[in-house]
PDB file of N, CA and C in Angstrom:
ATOM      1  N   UNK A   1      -4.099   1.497 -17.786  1.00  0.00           N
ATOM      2  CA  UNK A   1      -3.405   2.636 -17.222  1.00  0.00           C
ATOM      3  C   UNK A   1      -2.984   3.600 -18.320  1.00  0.00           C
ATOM      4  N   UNK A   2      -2.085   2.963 -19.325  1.00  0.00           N
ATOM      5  CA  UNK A   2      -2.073   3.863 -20.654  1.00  0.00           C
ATOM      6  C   UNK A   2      -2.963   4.723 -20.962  1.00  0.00           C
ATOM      7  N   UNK A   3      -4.627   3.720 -21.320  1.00  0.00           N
ATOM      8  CA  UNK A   3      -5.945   4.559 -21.782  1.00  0.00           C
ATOM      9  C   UNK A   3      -6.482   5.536 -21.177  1.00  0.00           C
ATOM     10  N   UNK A   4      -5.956   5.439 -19.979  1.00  0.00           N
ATOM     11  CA  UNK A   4      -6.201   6.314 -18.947  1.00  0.00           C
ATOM     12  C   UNK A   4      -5.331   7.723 -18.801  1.00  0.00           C
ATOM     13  N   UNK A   5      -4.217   7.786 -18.980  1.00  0.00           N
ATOM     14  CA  UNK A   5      -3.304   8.553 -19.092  1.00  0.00           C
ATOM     15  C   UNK A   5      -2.121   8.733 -17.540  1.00  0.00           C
ATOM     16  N   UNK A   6      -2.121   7.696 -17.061  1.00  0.00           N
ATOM     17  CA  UNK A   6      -1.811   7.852 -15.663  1.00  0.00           C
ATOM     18  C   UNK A   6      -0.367   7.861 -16.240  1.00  0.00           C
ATOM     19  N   UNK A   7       0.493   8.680 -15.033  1.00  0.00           N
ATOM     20  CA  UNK A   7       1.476   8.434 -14.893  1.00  0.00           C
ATOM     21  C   UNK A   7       2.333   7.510 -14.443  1.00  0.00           C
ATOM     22  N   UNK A   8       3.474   6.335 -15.170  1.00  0.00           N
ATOM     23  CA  UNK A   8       3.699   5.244 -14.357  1.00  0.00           C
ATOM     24  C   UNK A   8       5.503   5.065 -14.522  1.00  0.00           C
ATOM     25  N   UNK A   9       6.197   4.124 -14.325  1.00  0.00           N
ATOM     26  CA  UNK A   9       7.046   4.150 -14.759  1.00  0.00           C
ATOM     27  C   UNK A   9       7.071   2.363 -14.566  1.00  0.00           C
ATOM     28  N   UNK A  10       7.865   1.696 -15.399  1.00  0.00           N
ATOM     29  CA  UNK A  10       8.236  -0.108 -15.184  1.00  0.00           C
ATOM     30  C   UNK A  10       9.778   0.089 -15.304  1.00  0.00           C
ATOM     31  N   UNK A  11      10.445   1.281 -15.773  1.00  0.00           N
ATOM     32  CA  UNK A  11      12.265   1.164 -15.750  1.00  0.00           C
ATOM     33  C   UNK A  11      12.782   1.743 -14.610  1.00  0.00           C
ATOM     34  N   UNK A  12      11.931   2.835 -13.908  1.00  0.00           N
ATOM     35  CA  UNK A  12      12.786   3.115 -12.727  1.00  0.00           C
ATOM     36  C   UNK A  12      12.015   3.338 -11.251  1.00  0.00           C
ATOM     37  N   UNK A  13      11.218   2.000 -10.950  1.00  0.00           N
ATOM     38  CA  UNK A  13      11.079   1.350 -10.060  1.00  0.00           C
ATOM     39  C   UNK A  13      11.664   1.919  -8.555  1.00  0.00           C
ATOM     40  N   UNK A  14      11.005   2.294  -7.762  1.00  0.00           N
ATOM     41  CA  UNK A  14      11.661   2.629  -6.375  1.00  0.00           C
ATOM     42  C   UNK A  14      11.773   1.265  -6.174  1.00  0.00           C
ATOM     43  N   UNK A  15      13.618   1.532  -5.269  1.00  0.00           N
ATOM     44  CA  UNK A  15      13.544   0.204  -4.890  1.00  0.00           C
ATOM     45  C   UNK A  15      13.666  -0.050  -2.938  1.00  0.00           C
ATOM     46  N   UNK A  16      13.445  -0.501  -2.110  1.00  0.00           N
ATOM     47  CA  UNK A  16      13.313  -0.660  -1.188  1.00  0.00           C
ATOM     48  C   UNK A  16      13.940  -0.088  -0.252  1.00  0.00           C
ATOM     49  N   UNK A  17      15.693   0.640  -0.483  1.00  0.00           N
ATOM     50  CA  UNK A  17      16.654   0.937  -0.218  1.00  0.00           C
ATOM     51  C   UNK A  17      17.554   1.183  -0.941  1.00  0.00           C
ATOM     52  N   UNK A  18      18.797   2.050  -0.764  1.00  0.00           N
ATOM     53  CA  UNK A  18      19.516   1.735  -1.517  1.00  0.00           C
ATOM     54  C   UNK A  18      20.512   0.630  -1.388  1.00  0.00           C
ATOM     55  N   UNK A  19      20.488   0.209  -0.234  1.00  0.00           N
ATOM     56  CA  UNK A  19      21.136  -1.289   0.031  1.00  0.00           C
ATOM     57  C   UNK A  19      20.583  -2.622  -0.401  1.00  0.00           C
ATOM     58  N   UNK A  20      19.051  -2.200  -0.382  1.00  0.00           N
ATOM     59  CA  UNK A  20      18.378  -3.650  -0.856  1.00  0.00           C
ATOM     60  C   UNK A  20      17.896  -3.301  -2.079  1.00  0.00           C
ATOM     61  N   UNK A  21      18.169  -3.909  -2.715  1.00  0.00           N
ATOM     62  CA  UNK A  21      17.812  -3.770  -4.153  1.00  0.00           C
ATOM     63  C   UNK A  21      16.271  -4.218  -4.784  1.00  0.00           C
ATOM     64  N   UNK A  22      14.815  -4.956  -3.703  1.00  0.00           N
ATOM     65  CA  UNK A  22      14.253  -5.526  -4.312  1.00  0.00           C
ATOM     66  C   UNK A  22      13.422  -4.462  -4.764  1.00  0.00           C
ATOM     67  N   UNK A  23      12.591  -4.469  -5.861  1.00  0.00           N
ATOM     68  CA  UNK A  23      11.965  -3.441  -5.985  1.00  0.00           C
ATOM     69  C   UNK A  23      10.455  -3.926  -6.846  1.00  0.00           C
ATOM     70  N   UNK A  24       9.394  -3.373  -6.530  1.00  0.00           N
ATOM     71  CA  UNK A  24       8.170  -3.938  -7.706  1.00  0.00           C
ATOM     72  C   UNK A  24       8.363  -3.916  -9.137  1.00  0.00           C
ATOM     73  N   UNK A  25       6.426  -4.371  -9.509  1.00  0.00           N
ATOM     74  CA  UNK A  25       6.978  -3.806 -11.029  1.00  0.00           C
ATOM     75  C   UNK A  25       6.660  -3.252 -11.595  1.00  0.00           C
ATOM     76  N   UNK A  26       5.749  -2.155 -10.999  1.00  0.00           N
ATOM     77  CA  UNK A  26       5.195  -0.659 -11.520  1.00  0.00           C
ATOM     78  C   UNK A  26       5.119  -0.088 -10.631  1.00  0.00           C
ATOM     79  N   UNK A  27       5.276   1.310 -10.776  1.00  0.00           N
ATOM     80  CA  UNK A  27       5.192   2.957  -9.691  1.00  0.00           C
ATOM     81  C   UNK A  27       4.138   3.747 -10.778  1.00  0.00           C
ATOM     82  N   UNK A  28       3.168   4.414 -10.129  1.00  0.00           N
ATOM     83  CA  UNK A  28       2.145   4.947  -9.433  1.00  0.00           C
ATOM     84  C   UNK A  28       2.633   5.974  -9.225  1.00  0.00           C
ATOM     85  N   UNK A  29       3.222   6.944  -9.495  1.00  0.00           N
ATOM     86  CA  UNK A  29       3.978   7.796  -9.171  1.00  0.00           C
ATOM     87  C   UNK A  29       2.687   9.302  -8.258  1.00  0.00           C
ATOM     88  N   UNK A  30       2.030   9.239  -9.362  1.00  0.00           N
ATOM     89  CA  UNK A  30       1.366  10.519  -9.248  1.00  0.00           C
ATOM     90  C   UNK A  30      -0.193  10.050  -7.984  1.00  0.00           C
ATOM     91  N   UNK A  31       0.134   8.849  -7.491  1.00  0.00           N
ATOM     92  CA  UNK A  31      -1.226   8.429  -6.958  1.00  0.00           C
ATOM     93  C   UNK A  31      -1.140   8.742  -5.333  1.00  0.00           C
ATOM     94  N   UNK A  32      -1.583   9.028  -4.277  1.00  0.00           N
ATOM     95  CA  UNK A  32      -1.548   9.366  -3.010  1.00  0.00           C
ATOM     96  C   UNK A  32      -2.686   9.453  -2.260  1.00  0.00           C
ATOM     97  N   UNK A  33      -2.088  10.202  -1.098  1.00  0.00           N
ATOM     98  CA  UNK A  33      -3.310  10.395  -0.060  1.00  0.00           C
ATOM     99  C   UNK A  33      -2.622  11.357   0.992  1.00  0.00           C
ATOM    100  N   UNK A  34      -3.032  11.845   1.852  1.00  0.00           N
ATOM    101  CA  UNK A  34      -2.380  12.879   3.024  1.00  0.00           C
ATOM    102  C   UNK A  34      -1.094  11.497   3.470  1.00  0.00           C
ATOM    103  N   UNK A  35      -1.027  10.421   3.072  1.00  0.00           N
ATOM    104  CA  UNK A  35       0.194   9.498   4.282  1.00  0.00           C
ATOM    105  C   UNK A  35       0.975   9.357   2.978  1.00  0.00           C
ATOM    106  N   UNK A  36       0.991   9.194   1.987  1.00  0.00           N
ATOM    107  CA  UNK A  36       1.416   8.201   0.960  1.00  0.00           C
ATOM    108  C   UNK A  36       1.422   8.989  -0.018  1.00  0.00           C
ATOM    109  N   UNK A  37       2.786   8.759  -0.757  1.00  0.00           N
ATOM    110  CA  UNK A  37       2.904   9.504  -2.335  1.00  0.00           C
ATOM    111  C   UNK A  37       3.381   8.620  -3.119  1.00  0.00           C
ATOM    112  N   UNK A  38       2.713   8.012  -4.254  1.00  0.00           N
ATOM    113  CA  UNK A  38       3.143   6.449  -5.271  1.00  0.00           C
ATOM    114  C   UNK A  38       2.420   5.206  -4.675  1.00  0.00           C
ATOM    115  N   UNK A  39       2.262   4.619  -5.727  1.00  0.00           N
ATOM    116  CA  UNK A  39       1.888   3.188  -5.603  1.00  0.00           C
ATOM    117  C   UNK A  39       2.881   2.645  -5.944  1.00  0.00           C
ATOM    118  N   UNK A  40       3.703   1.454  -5.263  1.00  0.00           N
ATOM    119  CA  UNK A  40       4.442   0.218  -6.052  1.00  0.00           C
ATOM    120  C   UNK A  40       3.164  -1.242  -6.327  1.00  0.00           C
ATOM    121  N   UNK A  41       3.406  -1.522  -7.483  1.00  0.00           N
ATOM    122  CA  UNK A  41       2.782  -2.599  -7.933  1.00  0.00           C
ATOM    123  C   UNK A  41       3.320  -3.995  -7.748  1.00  0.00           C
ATOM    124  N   UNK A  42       3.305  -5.043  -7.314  1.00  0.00           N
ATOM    125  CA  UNK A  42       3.879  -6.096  -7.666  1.00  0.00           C
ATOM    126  C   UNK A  42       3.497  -7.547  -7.764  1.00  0.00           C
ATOM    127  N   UNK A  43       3.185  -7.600  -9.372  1.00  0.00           N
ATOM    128  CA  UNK A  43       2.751  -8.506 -10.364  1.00  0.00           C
ATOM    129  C   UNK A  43       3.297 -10.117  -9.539  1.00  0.00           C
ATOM    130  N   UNK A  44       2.151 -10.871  -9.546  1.00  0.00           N
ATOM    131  CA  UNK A  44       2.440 -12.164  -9.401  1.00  0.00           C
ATOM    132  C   UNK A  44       1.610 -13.207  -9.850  1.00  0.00           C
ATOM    133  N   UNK A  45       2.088 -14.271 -10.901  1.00  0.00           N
ATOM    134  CA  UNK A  45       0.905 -15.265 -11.487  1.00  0.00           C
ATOM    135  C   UNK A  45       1.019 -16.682 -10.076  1.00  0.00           C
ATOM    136  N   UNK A  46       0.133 -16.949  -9.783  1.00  0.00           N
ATOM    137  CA  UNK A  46       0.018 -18.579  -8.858  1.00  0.00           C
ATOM    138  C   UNK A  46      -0.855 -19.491  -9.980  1.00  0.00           C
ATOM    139  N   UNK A  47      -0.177 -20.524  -9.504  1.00  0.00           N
ATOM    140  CA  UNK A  47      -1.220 -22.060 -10.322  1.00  0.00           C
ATOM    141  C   UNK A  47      -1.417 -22.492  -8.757  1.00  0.00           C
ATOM    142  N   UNK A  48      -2.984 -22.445  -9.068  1.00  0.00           N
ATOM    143  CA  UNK A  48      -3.894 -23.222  -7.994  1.00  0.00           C
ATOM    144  C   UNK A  48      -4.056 -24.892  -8.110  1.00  0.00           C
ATOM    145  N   UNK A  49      -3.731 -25.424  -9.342  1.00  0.00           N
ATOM    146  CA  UNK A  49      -4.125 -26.908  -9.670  1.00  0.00           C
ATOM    147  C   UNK A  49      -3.134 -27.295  -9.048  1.00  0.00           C
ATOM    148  N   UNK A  50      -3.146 -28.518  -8.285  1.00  0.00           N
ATOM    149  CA  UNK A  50      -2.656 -30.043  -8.729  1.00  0.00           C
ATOM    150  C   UNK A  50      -1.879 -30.470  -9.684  1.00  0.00           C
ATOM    151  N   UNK A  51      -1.604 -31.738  -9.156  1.00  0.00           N
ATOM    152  CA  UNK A  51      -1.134 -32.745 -10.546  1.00  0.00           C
ATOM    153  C   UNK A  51      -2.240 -33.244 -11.134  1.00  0.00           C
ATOM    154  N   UNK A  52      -2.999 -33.127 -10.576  1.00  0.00           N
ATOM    155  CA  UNK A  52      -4.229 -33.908 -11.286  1.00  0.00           C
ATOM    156  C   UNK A  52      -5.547 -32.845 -11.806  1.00  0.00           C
ATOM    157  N   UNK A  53      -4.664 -31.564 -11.864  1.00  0.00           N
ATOM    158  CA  UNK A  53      -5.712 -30.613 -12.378  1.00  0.00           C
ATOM    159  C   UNK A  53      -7.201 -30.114 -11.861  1.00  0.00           C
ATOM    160  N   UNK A  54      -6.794 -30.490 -10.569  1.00  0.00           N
ATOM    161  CA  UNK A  54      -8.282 -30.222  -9.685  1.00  0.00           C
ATOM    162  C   UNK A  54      -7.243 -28.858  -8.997  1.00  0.00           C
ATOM    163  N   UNK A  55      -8.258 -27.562  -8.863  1.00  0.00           N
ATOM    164  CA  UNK A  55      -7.864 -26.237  -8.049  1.00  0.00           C
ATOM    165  C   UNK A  55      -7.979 -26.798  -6.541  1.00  0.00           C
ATOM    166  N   UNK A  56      -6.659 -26.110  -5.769  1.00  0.00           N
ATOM    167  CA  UNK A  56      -6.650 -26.047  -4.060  1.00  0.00           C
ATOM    168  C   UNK A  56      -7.018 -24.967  -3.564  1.00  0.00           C
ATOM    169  N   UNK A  57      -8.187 -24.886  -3.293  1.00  0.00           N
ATOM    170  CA  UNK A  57      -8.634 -23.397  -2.128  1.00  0.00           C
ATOM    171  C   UNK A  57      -8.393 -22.465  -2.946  1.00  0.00           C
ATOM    172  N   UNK A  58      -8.590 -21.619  -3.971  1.00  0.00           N
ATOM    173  CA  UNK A  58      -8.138 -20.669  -4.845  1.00  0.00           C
ATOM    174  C   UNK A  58      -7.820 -19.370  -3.861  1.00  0.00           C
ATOM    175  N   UNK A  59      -9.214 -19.056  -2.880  1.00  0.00           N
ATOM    176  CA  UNK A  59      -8.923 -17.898  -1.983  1.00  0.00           C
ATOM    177  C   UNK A  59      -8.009 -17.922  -1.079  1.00  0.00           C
ATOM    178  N   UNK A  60      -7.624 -18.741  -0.549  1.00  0.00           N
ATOM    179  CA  UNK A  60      -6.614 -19.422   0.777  1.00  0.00           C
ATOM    180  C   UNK A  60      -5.219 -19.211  -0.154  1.00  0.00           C
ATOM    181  N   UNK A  61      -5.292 -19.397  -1.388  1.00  0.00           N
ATOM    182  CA  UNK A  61      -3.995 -19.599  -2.214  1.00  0.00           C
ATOM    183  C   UNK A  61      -3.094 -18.242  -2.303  1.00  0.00           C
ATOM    184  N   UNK A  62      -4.349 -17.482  -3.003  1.00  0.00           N
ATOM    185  CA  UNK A  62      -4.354 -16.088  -3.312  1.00  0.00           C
ATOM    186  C   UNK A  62      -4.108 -15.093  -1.946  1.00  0.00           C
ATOM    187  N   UNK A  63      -4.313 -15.688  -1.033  1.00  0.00           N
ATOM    188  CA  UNK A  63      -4.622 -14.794   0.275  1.00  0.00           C
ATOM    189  C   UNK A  63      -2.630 -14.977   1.118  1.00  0.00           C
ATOM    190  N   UNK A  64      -2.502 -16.403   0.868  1.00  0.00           N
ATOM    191  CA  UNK A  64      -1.181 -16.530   1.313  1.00  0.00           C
ATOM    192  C   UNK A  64      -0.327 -15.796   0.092  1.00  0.00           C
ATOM    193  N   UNK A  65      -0.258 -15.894  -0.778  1.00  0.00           N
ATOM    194  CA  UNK A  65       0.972 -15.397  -1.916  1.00  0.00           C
ATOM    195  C   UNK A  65       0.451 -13.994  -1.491  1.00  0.00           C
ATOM    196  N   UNK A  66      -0.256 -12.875  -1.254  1.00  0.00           N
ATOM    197  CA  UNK A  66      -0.482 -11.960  -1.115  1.00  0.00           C
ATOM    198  C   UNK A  66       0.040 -11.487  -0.040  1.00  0.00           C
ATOM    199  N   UNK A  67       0.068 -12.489   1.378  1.00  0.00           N
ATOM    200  CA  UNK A  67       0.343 -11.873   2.848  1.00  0.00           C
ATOM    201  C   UNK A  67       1.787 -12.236   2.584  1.00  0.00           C
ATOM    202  N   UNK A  68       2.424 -13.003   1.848  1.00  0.00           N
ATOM    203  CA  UNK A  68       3.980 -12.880   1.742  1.00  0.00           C
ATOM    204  C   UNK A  68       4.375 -11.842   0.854  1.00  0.00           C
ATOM    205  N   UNK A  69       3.918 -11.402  -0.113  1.00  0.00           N
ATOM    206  CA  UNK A  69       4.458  -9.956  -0.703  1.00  0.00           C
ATOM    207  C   UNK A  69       4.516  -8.791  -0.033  1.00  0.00           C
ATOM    208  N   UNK A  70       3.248  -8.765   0.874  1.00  0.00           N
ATOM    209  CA  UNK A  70       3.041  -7.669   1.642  1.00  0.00           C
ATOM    210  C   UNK A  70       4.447  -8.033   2.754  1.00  0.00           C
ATOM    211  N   UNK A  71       4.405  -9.045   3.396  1.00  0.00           N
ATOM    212  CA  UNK A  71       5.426  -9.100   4.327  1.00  0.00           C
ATOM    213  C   UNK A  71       6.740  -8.495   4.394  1.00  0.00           C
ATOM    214  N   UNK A  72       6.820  -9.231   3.288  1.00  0.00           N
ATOM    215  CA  UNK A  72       8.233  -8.615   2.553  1.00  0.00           C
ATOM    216  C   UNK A  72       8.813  -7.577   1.949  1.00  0.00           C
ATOM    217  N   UNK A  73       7.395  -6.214   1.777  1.00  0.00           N
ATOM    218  CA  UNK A  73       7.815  -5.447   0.699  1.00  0.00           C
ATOM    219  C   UNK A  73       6.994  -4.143   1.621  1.00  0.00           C
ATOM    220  N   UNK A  74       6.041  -4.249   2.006  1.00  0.00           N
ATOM    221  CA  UNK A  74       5.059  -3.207   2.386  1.00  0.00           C
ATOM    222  C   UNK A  74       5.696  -2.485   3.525  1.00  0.00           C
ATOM    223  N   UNK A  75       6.439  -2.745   4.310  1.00  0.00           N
ATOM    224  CA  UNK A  75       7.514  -1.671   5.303  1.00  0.00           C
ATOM    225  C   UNK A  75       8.459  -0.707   4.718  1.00  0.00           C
ATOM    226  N   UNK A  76       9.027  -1.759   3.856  1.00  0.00           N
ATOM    227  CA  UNK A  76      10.602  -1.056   3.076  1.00  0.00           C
ATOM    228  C   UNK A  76       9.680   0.058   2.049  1.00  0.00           C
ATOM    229  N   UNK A  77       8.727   0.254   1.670  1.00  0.00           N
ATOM    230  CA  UNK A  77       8.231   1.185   1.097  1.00  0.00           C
ATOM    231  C   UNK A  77       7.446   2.172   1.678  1.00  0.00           C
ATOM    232  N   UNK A  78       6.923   1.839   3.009  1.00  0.00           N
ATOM    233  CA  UNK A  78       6.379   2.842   3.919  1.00  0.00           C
ATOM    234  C   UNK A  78       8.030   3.888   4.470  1.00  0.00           C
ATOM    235  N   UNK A  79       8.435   3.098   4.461  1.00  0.00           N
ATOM    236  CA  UNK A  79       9.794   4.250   5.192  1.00  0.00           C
ATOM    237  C   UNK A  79      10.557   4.812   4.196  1.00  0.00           C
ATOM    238  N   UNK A  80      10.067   4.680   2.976  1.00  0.00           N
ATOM    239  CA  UNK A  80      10.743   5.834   2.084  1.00  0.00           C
ATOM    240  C   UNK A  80      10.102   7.226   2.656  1.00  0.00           C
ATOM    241  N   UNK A  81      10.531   8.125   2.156  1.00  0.00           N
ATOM    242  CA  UNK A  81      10.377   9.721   2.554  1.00  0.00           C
ATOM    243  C   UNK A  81      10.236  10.253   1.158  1.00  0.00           C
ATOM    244  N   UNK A  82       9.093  10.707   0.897  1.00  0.00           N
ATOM    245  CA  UNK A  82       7.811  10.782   1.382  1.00  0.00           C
ATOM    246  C   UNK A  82       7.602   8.848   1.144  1.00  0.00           C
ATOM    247  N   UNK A  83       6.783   8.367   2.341  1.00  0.00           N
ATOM    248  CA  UNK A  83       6.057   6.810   2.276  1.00  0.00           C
ATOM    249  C   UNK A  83       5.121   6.684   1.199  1.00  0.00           C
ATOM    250  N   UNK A  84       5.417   4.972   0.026  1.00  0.00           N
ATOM    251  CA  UNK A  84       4.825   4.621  -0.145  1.00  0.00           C
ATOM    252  C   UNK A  84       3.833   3.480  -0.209  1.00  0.00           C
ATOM    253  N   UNK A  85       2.899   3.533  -1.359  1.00  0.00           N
ATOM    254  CA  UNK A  85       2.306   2.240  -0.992  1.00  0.00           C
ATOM    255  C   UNK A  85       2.500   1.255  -0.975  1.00  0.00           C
ATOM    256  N   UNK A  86       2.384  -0.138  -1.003  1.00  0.00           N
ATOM    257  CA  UNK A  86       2.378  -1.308  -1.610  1.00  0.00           C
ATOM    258  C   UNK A  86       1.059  -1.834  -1.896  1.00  0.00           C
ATOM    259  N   UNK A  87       1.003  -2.898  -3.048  1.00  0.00           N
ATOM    260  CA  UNK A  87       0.067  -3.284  -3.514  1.00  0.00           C
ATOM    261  C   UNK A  87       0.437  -4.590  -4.302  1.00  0.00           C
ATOM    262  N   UNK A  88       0.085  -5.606  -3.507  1.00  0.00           N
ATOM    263  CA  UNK A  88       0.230  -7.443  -4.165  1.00  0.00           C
ATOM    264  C   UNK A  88      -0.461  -7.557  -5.485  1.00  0.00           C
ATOM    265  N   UNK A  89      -0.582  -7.872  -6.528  1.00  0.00           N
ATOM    266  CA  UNK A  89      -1.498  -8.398  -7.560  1.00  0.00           C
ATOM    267  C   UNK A  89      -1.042  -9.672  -7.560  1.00  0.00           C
ATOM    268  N   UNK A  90      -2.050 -10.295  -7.194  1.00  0.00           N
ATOM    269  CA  UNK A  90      -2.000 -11.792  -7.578  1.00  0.00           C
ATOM    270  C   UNK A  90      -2.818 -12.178  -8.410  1.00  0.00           C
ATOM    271  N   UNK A  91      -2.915 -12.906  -9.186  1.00  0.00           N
ATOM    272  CA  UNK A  91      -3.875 -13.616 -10.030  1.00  0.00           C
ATOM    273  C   UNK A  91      -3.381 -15.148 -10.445  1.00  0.00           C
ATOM    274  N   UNK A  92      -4.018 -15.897 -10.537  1.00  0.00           N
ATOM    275  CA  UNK A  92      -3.749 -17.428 -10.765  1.00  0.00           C
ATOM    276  C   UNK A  92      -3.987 -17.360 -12.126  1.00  0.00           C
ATOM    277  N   UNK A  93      -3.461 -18.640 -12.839  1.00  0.00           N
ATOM    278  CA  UNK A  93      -3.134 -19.170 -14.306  1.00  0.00           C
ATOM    279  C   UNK A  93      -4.163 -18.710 -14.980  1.00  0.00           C
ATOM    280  N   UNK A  94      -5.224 -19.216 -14.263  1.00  0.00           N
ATOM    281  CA  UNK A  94      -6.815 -19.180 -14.712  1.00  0.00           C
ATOM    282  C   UNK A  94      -7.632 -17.867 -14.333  1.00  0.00           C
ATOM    283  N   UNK A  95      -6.904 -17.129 -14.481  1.00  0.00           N
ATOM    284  CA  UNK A  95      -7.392 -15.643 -14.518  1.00  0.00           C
ATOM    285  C   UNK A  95      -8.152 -14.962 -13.131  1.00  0.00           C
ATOM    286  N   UNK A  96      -8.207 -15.593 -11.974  1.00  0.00           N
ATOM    287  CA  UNK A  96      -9.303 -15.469 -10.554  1.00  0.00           C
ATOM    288  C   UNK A  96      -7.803 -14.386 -10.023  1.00  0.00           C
ATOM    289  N   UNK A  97      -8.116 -13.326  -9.749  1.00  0.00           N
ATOM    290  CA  UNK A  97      -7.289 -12.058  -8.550  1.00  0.00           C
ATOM    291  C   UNK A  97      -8.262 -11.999  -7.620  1.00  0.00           C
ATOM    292  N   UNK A  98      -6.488 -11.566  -6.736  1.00  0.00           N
ATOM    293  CA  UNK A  98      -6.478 -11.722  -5.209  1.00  0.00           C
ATOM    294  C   UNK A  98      -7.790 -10.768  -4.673  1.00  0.00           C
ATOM    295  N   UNK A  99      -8.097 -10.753  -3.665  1.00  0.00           N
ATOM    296  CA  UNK A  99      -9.774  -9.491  -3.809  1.00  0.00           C
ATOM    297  C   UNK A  99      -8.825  -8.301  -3.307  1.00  0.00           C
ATOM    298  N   UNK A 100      -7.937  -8.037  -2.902  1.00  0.00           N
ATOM    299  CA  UNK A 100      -7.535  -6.976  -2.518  1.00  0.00           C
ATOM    300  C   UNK A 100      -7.254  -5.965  -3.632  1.00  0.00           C
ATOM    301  N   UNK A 101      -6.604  -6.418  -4.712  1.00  0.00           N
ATOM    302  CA  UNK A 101      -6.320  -6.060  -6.214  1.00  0.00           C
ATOM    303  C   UNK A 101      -8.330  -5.652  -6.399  1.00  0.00           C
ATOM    304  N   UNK A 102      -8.854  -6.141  -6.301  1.00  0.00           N
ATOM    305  CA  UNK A 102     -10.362  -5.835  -7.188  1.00  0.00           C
ATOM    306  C   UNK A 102     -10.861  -4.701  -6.053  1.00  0.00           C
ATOM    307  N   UNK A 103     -10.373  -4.215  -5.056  1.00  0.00           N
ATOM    308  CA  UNK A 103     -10.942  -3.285  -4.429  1.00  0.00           C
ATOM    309  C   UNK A 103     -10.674  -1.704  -4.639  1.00  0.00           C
TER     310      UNK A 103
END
C-alpha cells in the first residue's frame, strides 16, 4: 500500500460508533464506489493445525473466522454516513488467505 502511494491511516481508525468503540485495523480512506466511501481492514492470523500438527479444513476454517468478522463489524460500518466498507483478512500461521481477501 505504501509502494503504491495509497492513502491509509492505522491511528485513526473509524470506529463503529461513537458508543461502540470496536474499530479495524486499517482505513482505505480514499477507496469507494457510488454506495461506499473507505475501506476498513481487519487483520486476523488463524492456526489451522491440531495438537498433532495435521491442518483442519483450512477453507471451512478461513470461511468461519471470516463470516464472524463480517457479522460483527460489516453493518456498524455500512451505517456510517457516508457508508463504509468492510473487509475480513484472514490468513492462517502458514501463510493460506481467506479467498475473499485474494479477490
Amino acid at each position: 500500500l505504501v509502494q503504491q502511494g495509497l492513502p491509509k491511516t492505522r491511528q485513526n481508525v473509524s470506529q463503529h460508533s461513537p458508543t461502540d468503540h470496536h474499530m479495524g485495523d486499517l482505513e482505505l480512506s480514499q477507496f469507494g464506489s457510488g454506495a461506499w466511501q473507505g475501506l476498513i481492514l481487519d487483520f486476523s492470523m488463524s492456526h489451522v493445525f491440531n495438537t498433532d500438527g495435521i491442518p483442519q479444513q483450512v477453507r471451512q476454517h478461513l470461511s468461519a473466522a471470516a463470516s464472524r468478522k463480517t457479522r460483527n463489524h460489516r453493518l456498524a460500518y455500512a451505517q456510517h454516513v457516508p457508508p463504509k466498507a468492510f473487509l475480513p483478512v484472514i490468513v492462517t500461521t502458514d501463510g493460506v488467505f481467506h479467498d475473499d481477501v485474494l479477490r
